[in-house]
C-alpha atoms as a PDB file:
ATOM      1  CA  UNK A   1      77.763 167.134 201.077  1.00  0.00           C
ATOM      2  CA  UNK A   2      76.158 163.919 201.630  1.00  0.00           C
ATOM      3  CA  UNK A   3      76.239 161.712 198.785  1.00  0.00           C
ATOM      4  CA  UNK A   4      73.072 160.384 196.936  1.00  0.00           C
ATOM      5  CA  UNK A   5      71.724 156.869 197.118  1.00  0.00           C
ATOM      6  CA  UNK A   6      73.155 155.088 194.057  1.00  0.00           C
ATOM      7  CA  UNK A   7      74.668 158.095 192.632  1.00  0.00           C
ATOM      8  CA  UNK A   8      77.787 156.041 191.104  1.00  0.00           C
ATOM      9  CA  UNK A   9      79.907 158.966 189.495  1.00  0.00           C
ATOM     10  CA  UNK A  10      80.470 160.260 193.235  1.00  0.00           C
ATOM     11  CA  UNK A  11      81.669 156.909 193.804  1.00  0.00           C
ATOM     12  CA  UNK A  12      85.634 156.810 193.002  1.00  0.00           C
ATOM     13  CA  UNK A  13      86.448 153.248 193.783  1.00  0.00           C
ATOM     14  CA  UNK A  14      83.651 151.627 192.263  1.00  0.00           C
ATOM     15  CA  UNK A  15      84.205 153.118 188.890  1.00  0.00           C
ATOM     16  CA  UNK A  16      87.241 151.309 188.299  1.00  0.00           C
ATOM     17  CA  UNK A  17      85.185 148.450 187.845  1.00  0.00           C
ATOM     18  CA  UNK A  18      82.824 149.688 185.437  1.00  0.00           C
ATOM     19  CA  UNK A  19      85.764 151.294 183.971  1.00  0.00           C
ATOM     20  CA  UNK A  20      86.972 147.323 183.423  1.00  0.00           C
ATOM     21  CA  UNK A  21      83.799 146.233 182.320  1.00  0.00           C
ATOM     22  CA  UNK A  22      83.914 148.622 179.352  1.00  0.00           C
ATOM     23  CA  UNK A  23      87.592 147.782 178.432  1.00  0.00           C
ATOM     24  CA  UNK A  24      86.942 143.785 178.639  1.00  0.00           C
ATOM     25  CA  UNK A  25      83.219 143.837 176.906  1.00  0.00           C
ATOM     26  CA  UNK A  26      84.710 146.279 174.189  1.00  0.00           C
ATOM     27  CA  UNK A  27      87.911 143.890 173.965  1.00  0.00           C
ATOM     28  CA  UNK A  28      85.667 140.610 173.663  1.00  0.00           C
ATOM     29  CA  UNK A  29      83.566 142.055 170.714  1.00  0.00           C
ATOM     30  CA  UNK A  30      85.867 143.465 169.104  1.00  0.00           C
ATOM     31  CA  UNK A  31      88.398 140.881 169.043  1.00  0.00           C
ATOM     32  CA  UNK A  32      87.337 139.501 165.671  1.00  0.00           C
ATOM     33  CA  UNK A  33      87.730 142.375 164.007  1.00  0.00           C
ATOM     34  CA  UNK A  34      90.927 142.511 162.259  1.00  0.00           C
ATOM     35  CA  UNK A  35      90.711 144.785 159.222  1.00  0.00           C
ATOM     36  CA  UNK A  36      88.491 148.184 160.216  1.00  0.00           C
ATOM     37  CA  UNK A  37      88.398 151.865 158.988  1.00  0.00           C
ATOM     38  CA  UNK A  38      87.234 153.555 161.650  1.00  0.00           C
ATOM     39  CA  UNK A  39      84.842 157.184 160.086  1.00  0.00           C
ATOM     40  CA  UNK A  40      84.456 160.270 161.980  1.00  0.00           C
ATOM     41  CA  UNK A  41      82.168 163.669 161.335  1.00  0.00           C
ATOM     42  CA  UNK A  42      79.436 165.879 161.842  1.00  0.00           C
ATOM     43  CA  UNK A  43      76.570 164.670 163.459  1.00  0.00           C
ATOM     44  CA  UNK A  44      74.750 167.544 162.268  1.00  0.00           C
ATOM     45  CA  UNK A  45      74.826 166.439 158.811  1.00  0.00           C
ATOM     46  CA  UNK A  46      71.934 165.164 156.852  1.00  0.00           C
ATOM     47  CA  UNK A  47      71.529 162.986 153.872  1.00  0.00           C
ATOM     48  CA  UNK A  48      71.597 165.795 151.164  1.00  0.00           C
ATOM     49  CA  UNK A  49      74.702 166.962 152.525  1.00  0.00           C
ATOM     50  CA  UNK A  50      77.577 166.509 150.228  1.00  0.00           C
ATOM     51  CA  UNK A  51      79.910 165.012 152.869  1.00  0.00           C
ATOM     52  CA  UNK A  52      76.847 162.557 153.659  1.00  0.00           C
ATOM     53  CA  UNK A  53      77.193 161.156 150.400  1.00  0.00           C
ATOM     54  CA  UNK A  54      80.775 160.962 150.308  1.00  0.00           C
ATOM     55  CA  UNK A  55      80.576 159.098 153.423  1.00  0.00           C
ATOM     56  CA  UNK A  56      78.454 156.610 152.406  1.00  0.00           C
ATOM     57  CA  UNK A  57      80.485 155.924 149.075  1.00  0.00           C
ATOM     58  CA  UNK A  58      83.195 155.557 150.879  1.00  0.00           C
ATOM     59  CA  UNK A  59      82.128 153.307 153.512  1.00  0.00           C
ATOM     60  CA  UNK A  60      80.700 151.318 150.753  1.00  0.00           C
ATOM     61  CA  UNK A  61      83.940 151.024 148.740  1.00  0.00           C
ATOM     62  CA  UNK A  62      86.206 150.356 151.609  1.00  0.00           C
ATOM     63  CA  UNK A  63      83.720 147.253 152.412  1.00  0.00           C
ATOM     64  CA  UNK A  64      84.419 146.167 148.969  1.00  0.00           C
ATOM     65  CA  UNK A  65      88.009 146.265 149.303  1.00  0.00           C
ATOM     66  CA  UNK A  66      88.091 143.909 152.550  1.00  0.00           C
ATOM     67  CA  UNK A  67      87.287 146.387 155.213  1.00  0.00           C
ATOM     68  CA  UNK A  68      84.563 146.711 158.153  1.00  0.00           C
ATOM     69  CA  UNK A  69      83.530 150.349 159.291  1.00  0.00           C
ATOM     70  CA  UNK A  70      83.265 151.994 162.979  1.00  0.00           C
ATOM     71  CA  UNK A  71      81.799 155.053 163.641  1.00  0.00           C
ATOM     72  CA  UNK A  72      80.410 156.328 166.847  1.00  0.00           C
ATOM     73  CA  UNK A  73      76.692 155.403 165.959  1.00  0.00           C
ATOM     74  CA  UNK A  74      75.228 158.414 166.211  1.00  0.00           C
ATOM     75  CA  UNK A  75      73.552 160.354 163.089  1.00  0.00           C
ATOM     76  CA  UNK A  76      75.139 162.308 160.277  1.00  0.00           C
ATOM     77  CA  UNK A  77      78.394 161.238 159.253  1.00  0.00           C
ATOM     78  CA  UNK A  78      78.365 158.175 161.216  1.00  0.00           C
ATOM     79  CA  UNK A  79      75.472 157.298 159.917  1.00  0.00           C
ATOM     80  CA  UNK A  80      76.129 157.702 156.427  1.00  0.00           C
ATOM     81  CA  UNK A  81      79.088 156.039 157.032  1.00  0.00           C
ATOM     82  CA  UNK A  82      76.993 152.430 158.512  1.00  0.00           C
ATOM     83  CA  UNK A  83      74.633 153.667 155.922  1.00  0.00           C
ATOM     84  CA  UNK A  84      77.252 152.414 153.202  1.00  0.00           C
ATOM     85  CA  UNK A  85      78.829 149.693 154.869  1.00  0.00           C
ATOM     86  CA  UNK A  86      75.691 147.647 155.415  1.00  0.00           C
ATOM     87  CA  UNK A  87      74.175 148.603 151.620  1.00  0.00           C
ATOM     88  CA  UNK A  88      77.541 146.819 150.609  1.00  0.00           C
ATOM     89  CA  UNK A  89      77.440 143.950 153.011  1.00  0.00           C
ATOM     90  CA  UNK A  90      80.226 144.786 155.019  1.00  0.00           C
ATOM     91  CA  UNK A  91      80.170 145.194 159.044  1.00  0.00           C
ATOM     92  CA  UNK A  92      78.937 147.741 160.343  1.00  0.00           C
ATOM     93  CA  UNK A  93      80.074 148.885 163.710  1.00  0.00           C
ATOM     94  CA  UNK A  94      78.759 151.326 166.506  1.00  0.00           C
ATOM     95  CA  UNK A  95      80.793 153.044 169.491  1.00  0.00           C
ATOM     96  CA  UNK A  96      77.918 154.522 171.269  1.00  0.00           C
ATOM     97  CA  UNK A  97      78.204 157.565 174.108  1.00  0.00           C
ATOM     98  CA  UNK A  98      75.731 157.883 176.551  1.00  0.00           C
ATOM     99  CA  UNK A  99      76.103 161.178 177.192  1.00  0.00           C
ATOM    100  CA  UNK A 100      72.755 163.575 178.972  1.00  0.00           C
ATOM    101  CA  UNK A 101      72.034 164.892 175.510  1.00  0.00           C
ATOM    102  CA  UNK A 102      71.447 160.972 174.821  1.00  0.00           C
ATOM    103  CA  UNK A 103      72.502 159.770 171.432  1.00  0.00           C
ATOM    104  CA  UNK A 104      70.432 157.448 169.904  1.00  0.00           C
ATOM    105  CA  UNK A 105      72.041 154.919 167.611  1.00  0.00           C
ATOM    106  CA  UNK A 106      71.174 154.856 163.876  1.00  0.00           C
ATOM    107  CA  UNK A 107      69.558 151.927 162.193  1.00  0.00           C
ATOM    108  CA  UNK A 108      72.526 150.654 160.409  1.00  0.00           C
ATOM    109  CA  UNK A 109      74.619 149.893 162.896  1.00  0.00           C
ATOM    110  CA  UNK A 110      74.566 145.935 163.027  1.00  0.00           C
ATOM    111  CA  UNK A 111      77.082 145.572 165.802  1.00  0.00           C
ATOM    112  CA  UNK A 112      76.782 148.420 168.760  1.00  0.00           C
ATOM    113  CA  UNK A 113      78.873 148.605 171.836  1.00  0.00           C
ATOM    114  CA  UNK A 114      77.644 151.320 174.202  1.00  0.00           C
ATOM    115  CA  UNK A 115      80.235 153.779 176.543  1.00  0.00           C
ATOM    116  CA  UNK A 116      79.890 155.630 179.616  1.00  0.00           C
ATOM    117  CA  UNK A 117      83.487 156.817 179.260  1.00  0.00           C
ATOM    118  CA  UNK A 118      84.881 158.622 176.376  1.00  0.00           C
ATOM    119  CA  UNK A 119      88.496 157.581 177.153  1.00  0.00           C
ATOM    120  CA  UNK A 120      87.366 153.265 176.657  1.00  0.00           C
ATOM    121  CA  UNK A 121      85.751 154.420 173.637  1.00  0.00           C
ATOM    122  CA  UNK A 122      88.792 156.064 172.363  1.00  0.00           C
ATOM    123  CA  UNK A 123      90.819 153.071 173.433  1.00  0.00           C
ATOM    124  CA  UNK A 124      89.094 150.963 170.826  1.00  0.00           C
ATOM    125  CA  UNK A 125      89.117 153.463 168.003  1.00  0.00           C
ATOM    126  CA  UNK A 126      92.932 153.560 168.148  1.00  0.00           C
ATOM    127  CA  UNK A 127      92.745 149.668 169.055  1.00  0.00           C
ATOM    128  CA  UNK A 128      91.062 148.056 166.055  1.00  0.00           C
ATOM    129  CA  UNK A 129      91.063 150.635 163.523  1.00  0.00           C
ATOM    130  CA  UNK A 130      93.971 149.983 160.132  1.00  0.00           C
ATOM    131  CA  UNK A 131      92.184 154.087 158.993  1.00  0.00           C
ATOM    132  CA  UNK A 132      90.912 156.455 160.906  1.00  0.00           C
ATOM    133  CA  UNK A 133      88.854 159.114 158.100  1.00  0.00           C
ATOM    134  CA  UNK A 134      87.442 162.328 159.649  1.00  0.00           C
ATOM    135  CA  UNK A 135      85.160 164.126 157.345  1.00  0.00           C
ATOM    136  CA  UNK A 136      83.744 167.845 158.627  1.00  0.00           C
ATOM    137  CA  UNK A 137      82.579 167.955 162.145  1.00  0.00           C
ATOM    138  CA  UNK A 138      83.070 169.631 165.295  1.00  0.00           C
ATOM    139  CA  UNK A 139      84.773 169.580 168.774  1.00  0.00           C
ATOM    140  CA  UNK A 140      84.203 165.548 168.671  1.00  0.00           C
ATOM    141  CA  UNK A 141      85.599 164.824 165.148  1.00  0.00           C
ATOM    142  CA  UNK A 142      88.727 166.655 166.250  1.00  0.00           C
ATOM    143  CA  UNK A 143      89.484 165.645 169.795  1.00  0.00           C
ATOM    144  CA  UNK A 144      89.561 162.195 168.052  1.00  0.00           C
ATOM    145  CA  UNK A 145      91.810 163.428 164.815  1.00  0.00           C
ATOM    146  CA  UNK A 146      94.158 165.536 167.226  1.00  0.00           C
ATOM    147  CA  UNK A 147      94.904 162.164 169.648  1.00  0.00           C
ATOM    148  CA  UNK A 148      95.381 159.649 166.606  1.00  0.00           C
ATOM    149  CA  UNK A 149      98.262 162.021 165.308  1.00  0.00           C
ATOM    150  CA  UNK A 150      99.476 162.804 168.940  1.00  0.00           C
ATOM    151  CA  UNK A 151      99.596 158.909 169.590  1.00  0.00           C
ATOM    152  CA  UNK A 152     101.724 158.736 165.646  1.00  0.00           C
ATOM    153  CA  UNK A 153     103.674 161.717 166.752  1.00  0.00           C
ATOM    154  CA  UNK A 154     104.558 160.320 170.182  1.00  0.00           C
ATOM    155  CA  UNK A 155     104.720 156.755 168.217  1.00  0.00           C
ATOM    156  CA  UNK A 156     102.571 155.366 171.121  1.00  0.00           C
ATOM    157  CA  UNK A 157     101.164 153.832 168.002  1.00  0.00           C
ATOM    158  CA  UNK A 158     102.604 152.689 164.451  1.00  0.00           C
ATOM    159  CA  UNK A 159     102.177 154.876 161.704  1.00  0.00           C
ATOM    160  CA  UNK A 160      98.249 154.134 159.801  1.00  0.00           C
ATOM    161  CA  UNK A 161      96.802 156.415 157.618  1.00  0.00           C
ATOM    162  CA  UNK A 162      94.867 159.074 158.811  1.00  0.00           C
ATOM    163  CA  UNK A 163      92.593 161.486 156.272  1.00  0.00           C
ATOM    164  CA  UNK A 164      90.960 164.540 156.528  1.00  0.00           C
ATOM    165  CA  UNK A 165      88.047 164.802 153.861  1.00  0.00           C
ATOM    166  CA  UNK A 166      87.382 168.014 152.542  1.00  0.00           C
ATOM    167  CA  UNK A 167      89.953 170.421 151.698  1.00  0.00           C
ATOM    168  CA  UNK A 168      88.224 173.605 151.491  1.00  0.00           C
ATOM    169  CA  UNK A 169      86.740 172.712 155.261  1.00  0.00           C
ATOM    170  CA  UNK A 170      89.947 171.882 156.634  1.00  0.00           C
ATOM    171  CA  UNK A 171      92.348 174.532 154.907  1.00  0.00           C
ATOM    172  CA  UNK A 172      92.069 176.815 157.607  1.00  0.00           C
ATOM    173  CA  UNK A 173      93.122 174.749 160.449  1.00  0.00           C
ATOM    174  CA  UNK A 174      96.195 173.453 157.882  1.00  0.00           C
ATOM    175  CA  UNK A 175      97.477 176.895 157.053  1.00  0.00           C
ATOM    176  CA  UNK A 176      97.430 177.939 161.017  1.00  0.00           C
ATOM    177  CA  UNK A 177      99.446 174.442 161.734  1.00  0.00           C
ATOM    178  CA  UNK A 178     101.619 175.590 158.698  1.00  0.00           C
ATOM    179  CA  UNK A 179     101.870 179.476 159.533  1.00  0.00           C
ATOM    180  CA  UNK A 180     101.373 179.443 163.481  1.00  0.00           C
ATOM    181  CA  UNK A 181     102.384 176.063 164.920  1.00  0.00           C
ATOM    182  CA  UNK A 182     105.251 175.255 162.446  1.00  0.00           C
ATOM    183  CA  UNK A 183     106.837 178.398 162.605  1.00  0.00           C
ATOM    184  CA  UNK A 184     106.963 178.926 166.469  1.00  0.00           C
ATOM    185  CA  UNK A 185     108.734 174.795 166.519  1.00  0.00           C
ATOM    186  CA  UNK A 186     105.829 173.613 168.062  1.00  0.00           C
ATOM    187  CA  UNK A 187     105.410 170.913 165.761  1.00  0.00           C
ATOM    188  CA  UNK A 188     108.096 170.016 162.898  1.00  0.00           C
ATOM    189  CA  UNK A 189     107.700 169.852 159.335  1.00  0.00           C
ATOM    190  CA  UNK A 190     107.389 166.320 159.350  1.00  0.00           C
ATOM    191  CA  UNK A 191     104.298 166.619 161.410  1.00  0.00           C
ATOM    192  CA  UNK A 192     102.167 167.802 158.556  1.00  0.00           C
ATOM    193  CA  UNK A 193     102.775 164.020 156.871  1.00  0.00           C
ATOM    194  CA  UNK A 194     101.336 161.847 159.449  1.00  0.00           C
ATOM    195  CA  UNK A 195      98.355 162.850 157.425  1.00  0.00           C
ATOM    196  CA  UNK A 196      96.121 163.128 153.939  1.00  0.00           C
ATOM    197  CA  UNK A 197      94.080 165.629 153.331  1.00  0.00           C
ATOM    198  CA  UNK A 198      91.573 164.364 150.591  1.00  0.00           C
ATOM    199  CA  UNK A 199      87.803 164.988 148.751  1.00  0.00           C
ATOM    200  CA  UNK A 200      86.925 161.681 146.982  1.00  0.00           C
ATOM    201  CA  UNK A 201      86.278 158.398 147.901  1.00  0.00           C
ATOM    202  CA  UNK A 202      88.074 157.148 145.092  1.00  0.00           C
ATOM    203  CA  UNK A 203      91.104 158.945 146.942  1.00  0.00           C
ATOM    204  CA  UNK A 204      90.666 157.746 150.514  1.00  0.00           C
ATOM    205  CA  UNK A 205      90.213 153.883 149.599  1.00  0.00           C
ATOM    206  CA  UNK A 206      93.707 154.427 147.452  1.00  0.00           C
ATOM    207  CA  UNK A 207      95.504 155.841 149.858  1.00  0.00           C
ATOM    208  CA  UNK A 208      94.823 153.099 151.974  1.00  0.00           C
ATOM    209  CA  UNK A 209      95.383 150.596 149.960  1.00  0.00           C
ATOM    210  CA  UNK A 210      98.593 151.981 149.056  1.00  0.00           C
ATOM    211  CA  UNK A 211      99.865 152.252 152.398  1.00  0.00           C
ATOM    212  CA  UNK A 212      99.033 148.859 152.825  1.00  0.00           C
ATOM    213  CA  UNK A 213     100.716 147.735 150.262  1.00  0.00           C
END
């Protein structure tokens, strides 16, 4: 099969450098950033949600305490999440996707990055990020809570806290690590701590602070 004109994904060796590109632009503009939380969740959630709100607090408190806030830029949770950072003043970061469904970044981002590759974007989550918070969401907000507590597990990384928010949304996929993975030594019991599971704001900002301590 012949390949297109310009069609760059069929294009091995010349992804590596975009590849680059995205690793040294993300590294440059990100480089100042020294204390961030990075938020995670639903994109699918709107502004009466509860989990919106709690977001937002909480993006809004952590700013007080000293903090900047990523999220991927898109709507939802990462939105309400910019949403509360920039009411408060703090920085307010965006990891964008480009992806074919095309997500469009929301209006309180005031520092956006954009990614062809999901794997850079990662990179830069687990790079600059002192929290990583995932509130309810999908297939995204766990690929990216299952690889921050593989890369603790594996202690690719140092320990930092990571938080689930909402316990009634989450219980299920605790009880099967508790009842399924634990039991069958897939994981150990030790597993379950390298993280929170949490519903207020008040709690997630303490946490953190406390581990920071």
């Amino acid at each position: 099969m012949a390949l297109l004109k310009g069609d760059f994904t069929k294009e091995d060796p010349w992804r590596i450098f975009r590849i680059m590109s995205e690793f040294v632009d993300g590294f440059e503009e990100l480089s100042n950033v020294k204390e961030a939380v990075s938020i995670f969740g639903s994109a699918r959630a709107n502004p009466s949600d509860k989990y919106y709100k709690i977001a937002e607090e909480t993006a809004a408190r952590l700013v007080k305490s000293g903090y900047s806030i990523i999220t991927g830029a898109g709507p939802g949770i990462m939105e309400a999440a910019n949403k509360g950072a920039k009411k408060a003043g703090g920085e307010s970061i965006g990891l964008n996707i480009l992806i074919p469904t095309m997500q469009k970044p929301n209006k309180y981002v005031t520092k956006l990055l954009e990614f062809k590759y999901f794997f850079c974007r990662k990179v830069m989550f687990a790079k600059y990020s002192k929290a990583l918070i995932a509130f309810p969401g999908g297939y995204g907000t766990m690929d990216e809570f299952f690889e921050a507590i593989t890369l603790v597990q594996t202690k690719r990384i140092d320990p930092f806290p990571i938080i689930l928010v909402g316990s009634q949304y989450w219980k299920g996929l605790i009880n099967w690590m508790e009842g399924t993975m634990l039991p069958h030594a897939m994981i150990h019991r030790s597993d379950l701590k390298i993280f929170s599971v949490t519903d207020t704001p008040q709690e997630i900002v303490s946490i953190i602070n406390k581990f920071y301590k």
